[in-house]
Protein backbone atom coordinates (compact mmCIF):
# COMPACT_ATOMS: atom_id res chain seq x y z
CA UNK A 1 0.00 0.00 0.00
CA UNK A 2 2.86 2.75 0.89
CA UNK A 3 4.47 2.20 -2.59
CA UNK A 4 0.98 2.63 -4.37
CA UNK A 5 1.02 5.78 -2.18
CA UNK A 6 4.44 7.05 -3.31
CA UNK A 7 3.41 5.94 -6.91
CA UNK A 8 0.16 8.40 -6.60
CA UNK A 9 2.15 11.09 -4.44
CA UNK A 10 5.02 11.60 -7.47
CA UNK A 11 2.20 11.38 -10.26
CA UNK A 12 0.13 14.56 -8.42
CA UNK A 13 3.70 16.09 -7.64
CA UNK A 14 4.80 15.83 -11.34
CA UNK A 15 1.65 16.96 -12.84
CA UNK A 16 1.11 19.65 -10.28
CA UNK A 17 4.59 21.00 -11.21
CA UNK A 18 3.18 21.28 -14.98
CA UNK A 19 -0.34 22.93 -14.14
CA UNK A 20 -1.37 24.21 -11.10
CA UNK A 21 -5.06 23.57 -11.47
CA UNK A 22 -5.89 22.20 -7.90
CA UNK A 23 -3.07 20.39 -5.98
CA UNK A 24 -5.01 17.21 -3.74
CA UNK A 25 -3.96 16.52 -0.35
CA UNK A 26 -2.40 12.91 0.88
CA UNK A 27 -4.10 11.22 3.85
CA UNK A 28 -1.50 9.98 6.37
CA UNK A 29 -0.94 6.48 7.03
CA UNK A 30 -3.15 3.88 5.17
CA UNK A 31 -5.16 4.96 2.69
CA UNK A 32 -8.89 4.21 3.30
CA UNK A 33 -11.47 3.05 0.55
CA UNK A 34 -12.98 6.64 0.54
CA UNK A 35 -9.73 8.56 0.35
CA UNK A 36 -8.30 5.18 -2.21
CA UNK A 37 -11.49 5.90 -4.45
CA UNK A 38 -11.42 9.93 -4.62
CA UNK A 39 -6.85 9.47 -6.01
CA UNK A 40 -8.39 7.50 -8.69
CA UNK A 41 -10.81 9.62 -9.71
CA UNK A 42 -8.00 12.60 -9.69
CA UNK A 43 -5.69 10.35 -11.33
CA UNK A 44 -8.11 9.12 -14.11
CA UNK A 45 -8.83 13.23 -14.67
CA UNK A 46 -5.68 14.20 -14.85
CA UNK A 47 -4.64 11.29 -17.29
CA UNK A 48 -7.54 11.84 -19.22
CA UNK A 49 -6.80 16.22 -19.68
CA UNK A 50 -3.03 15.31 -20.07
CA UNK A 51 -4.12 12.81 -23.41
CA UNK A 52 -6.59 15.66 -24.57
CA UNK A 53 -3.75 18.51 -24.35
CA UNK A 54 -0.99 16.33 -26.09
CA UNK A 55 -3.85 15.20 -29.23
CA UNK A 56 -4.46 19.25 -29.28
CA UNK A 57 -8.32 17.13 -28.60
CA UNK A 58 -11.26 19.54 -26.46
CA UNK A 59 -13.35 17.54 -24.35
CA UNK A 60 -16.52 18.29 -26.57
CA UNK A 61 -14.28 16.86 -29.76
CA UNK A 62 -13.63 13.55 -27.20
CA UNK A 63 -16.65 12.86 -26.63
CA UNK A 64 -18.27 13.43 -29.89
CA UNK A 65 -15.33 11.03 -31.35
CA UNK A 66 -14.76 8.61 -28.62
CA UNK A 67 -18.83 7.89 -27.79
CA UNK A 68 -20.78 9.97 -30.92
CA UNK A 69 -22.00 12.31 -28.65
CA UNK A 70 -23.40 15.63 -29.58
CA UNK A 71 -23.48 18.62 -27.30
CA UNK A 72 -26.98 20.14 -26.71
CA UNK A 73 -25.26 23.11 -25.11
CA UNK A 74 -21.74 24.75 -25.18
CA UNK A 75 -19.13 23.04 -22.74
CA UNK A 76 -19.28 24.94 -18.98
CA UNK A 77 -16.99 25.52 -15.69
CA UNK A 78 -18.41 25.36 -12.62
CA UNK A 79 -16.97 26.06 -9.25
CA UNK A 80 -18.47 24.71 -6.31
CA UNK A 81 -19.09 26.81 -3.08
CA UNK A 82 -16.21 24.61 -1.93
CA UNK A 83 -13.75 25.27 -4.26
CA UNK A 84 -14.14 22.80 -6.77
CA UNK A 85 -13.94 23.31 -10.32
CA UNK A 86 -15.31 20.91 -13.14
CA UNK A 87 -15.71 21.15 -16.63
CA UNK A 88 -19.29 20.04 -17.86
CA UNK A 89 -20.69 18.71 -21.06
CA UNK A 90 -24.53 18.48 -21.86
CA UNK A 91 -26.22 16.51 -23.99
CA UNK A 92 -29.05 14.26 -24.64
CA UNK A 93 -28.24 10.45 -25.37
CA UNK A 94 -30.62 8.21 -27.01
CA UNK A 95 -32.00 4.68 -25.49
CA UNK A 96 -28.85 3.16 -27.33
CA UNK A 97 -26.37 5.03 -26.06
CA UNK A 98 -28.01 4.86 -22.66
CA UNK A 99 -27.41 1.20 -23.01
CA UNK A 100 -23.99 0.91 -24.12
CA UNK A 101 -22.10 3.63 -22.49
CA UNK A 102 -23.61 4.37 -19.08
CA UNK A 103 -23.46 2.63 -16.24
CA UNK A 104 -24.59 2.98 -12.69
CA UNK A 105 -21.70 4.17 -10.09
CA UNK A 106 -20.32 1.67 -7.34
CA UNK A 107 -21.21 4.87 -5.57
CA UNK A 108 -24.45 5.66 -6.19
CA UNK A 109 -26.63 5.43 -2.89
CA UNK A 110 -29.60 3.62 -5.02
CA UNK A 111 -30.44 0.02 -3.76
CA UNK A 112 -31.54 -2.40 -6.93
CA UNK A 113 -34.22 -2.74 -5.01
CA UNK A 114 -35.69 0.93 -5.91
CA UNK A 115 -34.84 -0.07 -9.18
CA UNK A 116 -37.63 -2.44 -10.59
CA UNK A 117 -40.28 -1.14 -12.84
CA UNK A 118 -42.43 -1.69 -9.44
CA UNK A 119 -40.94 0.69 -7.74
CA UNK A 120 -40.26 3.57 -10.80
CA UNK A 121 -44.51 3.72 -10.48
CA UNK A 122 -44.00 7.61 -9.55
CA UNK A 123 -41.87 8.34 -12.30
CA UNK A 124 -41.50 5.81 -15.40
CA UNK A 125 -44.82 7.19 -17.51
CA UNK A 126 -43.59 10.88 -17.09
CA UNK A 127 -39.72 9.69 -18.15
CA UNK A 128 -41.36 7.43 -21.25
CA UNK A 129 -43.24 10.69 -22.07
CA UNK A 130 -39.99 12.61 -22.20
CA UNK A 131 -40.33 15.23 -19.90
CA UNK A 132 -37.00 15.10 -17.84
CA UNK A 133 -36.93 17.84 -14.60
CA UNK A 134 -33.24 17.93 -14.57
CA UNK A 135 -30.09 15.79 -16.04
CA UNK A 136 -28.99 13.25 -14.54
CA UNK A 137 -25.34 13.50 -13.63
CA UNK A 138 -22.20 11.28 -14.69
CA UNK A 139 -18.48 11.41 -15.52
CA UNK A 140 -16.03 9.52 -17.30
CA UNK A 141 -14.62 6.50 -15.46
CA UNK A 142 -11.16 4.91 -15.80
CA UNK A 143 -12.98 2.69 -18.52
CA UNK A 144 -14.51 5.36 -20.62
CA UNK A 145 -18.11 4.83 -19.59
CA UNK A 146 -20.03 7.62 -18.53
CA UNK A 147 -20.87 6.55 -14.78
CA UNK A 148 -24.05 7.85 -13.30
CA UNK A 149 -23.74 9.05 -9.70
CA UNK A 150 -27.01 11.14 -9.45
CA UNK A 151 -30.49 10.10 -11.51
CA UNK A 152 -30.25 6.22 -11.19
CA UNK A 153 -33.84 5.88 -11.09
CA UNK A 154 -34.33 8.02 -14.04
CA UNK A 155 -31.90 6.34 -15.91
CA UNK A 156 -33.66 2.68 -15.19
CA UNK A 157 -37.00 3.88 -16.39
CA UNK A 158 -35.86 5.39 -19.36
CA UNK A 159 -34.29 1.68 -20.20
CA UNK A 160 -37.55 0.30 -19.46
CA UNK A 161 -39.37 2.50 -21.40
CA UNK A 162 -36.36 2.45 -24.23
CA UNK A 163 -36.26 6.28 -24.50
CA UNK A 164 -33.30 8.86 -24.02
CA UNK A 165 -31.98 11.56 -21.35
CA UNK A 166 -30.63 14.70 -20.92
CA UNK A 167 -27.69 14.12 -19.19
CA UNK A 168 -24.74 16.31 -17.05
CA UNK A 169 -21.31 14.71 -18.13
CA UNK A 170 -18.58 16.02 -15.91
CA UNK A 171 -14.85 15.70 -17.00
CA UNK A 172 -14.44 13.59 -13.35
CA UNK A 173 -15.83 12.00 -10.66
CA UNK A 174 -18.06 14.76 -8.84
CA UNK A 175 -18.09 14.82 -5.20
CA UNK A 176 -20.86 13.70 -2.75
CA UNK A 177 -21.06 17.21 -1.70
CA UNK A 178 -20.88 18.51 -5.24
CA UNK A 179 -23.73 16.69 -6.40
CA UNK A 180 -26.21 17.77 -3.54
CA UNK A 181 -25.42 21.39 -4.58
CA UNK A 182 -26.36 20.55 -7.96
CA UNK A 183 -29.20 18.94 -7.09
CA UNK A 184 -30.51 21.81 -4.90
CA UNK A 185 -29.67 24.59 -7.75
CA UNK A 186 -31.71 22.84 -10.06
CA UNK A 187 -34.60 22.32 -7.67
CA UNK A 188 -34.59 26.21 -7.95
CA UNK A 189 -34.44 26.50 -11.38
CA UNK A 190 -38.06 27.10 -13.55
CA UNK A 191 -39.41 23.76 -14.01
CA UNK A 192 -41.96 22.80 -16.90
CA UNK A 193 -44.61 25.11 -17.53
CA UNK A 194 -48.01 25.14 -17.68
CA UNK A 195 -48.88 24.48 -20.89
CA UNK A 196 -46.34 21.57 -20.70
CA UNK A 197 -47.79 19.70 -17.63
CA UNK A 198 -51.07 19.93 -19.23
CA UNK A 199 -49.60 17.64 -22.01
CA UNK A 200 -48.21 15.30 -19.28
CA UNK A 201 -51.48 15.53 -16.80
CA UNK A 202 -53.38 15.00 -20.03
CA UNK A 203 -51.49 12.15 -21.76
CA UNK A 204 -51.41 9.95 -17.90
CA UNK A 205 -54.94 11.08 -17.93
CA UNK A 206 -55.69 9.26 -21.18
CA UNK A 207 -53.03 6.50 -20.52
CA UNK A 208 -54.26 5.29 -17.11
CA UNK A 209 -58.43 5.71 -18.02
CA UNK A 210 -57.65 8.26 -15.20
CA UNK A 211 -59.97 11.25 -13.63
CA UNK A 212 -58.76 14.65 -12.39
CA UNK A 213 -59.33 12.82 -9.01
CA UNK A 214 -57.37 10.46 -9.92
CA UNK A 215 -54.42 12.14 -11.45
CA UNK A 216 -54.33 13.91 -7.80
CA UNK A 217 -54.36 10.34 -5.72
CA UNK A 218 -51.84 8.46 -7.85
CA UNK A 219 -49.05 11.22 -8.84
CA UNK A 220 -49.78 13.53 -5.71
CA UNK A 221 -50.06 16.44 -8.30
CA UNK A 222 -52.11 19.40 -6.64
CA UNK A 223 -55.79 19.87 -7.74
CA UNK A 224 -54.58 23.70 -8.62
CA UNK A 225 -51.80 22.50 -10.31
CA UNK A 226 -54.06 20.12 -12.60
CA UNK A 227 -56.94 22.49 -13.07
CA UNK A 228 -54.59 25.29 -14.53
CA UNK A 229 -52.29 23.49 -16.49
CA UNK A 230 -55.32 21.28 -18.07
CA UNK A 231 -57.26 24.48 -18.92
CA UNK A 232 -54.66 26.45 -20.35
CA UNK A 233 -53.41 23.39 -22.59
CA UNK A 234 -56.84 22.09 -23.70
CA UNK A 235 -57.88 25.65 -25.09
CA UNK A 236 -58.35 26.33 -28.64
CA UNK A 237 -55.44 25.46 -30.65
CA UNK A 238 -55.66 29.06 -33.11
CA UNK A 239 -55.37 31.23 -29.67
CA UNK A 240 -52.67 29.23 -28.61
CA UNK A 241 -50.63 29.62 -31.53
CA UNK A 242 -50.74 33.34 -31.09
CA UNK A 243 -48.04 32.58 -28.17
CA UNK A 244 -44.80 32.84 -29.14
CA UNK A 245 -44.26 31.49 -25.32
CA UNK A 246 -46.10 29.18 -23.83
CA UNK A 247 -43.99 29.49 -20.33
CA UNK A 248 -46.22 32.37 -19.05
CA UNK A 249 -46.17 32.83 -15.09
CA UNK A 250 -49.40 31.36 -13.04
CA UNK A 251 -51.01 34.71 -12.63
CA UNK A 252 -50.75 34.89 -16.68
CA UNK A 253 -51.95 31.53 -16.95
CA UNK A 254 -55.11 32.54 -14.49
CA UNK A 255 -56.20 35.57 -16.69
CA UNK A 256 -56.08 33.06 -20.33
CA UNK A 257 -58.35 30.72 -18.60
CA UNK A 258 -60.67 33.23 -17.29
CA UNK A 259 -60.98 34.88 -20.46
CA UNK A 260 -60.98 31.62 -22.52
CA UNK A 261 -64.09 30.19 -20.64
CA UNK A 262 -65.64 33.46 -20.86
CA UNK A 263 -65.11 34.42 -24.40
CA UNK A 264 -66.27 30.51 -25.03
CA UNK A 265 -69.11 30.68 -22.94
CA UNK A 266 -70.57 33.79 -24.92
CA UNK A 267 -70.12 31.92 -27.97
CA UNK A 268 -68.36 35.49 -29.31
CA UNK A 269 -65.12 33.72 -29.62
CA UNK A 270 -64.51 33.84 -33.74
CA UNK A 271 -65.19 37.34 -33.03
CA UNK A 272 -62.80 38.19 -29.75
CA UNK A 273 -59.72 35.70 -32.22
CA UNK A 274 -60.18 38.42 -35.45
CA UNK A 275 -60.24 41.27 -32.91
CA UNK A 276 -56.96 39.99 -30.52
CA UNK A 277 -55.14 39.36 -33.81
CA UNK A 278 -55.57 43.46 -35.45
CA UNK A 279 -54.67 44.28 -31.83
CA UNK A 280 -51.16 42.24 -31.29
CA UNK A 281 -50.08 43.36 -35.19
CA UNK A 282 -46.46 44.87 -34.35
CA UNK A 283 -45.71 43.45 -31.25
CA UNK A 284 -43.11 41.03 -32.90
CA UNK A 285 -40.71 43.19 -32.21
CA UNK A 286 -40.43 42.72 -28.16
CA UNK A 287 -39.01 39.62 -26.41
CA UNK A 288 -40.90 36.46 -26.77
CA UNK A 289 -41.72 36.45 -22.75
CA UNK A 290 -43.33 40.00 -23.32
CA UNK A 291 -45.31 39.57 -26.21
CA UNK A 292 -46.74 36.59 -24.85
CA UNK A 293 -48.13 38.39 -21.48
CA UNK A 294 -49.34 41.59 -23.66
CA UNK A 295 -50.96 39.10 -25.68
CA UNK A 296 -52.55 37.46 -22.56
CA UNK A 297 -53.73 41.43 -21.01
CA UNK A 298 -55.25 41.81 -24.58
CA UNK A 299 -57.40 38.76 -24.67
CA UNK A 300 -58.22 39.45 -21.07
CA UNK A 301 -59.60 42.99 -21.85
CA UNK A 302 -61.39 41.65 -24.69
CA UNK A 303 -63.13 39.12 -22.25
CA UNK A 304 -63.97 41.93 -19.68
CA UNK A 305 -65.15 44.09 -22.59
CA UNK A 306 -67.81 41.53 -24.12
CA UNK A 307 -68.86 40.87 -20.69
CA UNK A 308 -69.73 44.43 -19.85
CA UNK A 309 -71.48 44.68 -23.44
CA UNK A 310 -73.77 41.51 -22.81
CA UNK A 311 -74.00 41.74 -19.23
CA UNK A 312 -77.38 43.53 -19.51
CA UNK A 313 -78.39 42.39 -23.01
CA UNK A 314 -78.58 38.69 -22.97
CA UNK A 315 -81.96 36.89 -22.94
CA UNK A 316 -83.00 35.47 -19.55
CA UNK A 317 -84.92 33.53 -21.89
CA UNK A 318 -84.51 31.94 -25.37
CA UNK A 319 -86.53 29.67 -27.32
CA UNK A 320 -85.85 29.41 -31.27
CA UNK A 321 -85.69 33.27 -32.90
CA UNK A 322 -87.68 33.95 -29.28
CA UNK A 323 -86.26 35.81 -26.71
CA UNK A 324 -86.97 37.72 -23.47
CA UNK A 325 -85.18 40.39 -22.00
CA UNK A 326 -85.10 41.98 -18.69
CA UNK A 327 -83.86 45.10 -17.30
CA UNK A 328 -84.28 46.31 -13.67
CA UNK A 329 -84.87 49.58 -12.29
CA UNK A 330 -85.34 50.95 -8.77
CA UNK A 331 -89.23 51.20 -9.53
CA UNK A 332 -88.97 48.02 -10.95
CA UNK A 333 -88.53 45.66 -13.99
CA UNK A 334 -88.92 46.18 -17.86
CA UNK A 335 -89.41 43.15 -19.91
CA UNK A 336 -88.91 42.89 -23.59
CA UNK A 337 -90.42 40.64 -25.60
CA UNK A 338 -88.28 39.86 -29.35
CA UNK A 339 -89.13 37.71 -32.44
CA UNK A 340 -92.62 36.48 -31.10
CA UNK A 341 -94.46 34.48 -34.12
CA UNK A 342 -97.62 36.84 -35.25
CA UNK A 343 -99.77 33.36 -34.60
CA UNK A 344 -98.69 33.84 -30.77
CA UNK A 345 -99.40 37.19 -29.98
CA UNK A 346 -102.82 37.33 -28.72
CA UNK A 347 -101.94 34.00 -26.05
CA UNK A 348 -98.87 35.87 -24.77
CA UNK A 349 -101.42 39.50 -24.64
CA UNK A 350 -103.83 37.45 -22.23
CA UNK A 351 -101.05 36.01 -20.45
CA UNK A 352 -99.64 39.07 -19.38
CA UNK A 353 -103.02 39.97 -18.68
CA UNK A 354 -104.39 37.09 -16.43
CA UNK A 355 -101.06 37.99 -14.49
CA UNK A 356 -101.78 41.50 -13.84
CA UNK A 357 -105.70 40.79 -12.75
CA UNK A 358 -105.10 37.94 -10.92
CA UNK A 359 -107.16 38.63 -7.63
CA UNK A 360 -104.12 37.56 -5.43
CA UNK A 361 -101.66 39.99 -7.53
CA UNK A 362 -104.00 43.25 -6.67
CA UNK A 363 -103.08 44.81 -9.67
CA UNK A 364 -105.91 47.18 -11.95
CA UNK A 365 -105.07 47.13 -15.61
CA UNK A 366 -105.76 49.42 -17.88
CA UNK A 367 -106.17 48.77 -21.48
CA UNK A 368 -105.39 51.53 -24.32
């Protein structure tokens, strides 16, 4: 064991001598599994940027040669609140890449046992759908595999399901308490929006034979949560394609709906579409995220404009062409009567009438 240690203590020597990019510290005495495993890790990274700088090879070119894969997003430094500092490449590999280069770290704190398709129930139909929260996270190991220490279950049911991932690759093995901080920045990143979750509520909806109740019981979504995102995806596909951006905030997505099911409900909404679309011309010009909400304060003024114009014109009765109106005053109520067929006109005269001289109304009537 001391020898290996001398081997590993002149390798970090010698390379530190030639770039200064971190220099690790040596444990005294034995060296435990913990300490054993984190040299390797240091040793396979700096192996692995020394045979990159000598080919003149980036890391993005490496992995696009060595594995075919494509970068969704340019290569990234981070540095950890501790220190740390790790070069990351994103991308999204397919089912068969999945398969052949990843593998699940010694490391990762997964038993197999929360690894059946069983116990993946909370996840495996949102990860077959394809919508991903966050990458899963993985580095290169001393065999060239991309080893996943963080999103072990995700990575199962997308096998299961045969579908791909977006996935973190970092240039070596992260540390336990680089991972939790990754974890907990992306929790506090935007997650899907709206319109998207109404594709996923909608699609387990159809999948499972499932109710809004349901939805609720089995995936512990909230009934708020459902509601809105339901509503605002399930509207009418024209309006929607008037958003250049879909990811509107919840008090945007509130004011569609409400103007949606009002606009809908007074069967005007052919008419409010022409009249939002002469009334957004030019506002290509802003940022997608602004157009979209002007868009949304447009359509919602259109709704509150209708409803003012047929709050006090719509029949409280309809029957054909027929209609009845009614306004009230203080001194009472004025009823209109509209499209009543000639034949009808005398019955509907000596209904009014019988009303008025009713003995228990105590009304006089007086004919002209």
């Amino acid at each position: 064991m001391n020898k290996r240690k001398h081997a590993i203590q002149a390798t970090l020597a010698k390379r530190h001598n030639t770039k200064s990019l971190f220099t690790p510290s040596m444990p005294s005495g034995d060296i435990d599994h913990i300490s054993e495993a984190k040299i390797d890790s240091e040793l396979n990274y700096l192996k692995l940027t020394d045979s990159l700088s000598k080919a003149g090879i980036s890391f993005a070119n490496f992995l696009k040669e060595k594995s075919g894969i494509l970068l969704s997003k340019p290569i990234r430094t981070i540095t950890t609140p501790s220190g740390e500092i790790y070069t990351v490449a994103t991308s999204h590999l397919t089912y068969k890449q999945l398969k052949e280069l990843c593998v699940i770290d010694n490391d990762n704190v997964r038993d197999e046992s929360e690894l059946t398709e069983n116990a993946l129930v909370d996840i495996i139909d949102e990860i077959g759908m394809g919508f991903q929260l966050m990458p899963i996270i993985a580095y290169i190991d001393a065999n060239h595999k991309k080893s996943v220490m963080e999103g072990s279950r995700r990575m199962t049911a997308a096998l299961i399901r045969k579908v791909g991932l977006d996935v973190d690759i970092f240039d070596r093995k992260p540390s336990e308490e680089t991972i939790r901080w990754v974890v907990e920045t992306s929790n506090k990143k935007k997650g899907f929006s709206y319109f998207e979750k109404g594709k996923l509520y909608s699609k387990l909806m159809e999948t499972h034979a499932w109710t809004q109740a349901d939805l609720k019981r089995e995936r512990r979504y909230t009934q708020q949560d459902i509601s809105l995102s339901l509503s605002f995806f399930s509207a009418p596909a024209q309006l929607l394609r008037l958003l250049p951006s879909k990811a509107v905030p919840q008090s945007y997505v509130l004011k569609f709906n409400t103007a949606t099911k009002r606009i809908l409900e007074k069967e005007v909404f052919d008419e409010a579409l022409h009249e939002l679309k002469e009334q957004i011309l030019g506002l290509e010009v802003l940022p997608i995220d602004i157009q979209a909400k002007k868009i949304v304060d447009i359509w919602h003024e259109r709704a509150q404009k209708i409803n003012k114009r047929t709050k006090s014109s719509d029949p409280i009765f309809k029957y054909g062409e027929s209609k009845v109106f009614i306004k009230r005053t203080r001194k009472g109520s004025n009823i209109s009567l509209q499209h009543i067929p000639k034949a009808l006109e005398q019955d509907m005269l000596s209904a009014i009438e019988n009303v008025f001289t009713s003995p228990k109304n105590g009304f006089n009537i007086y004919k002209c």
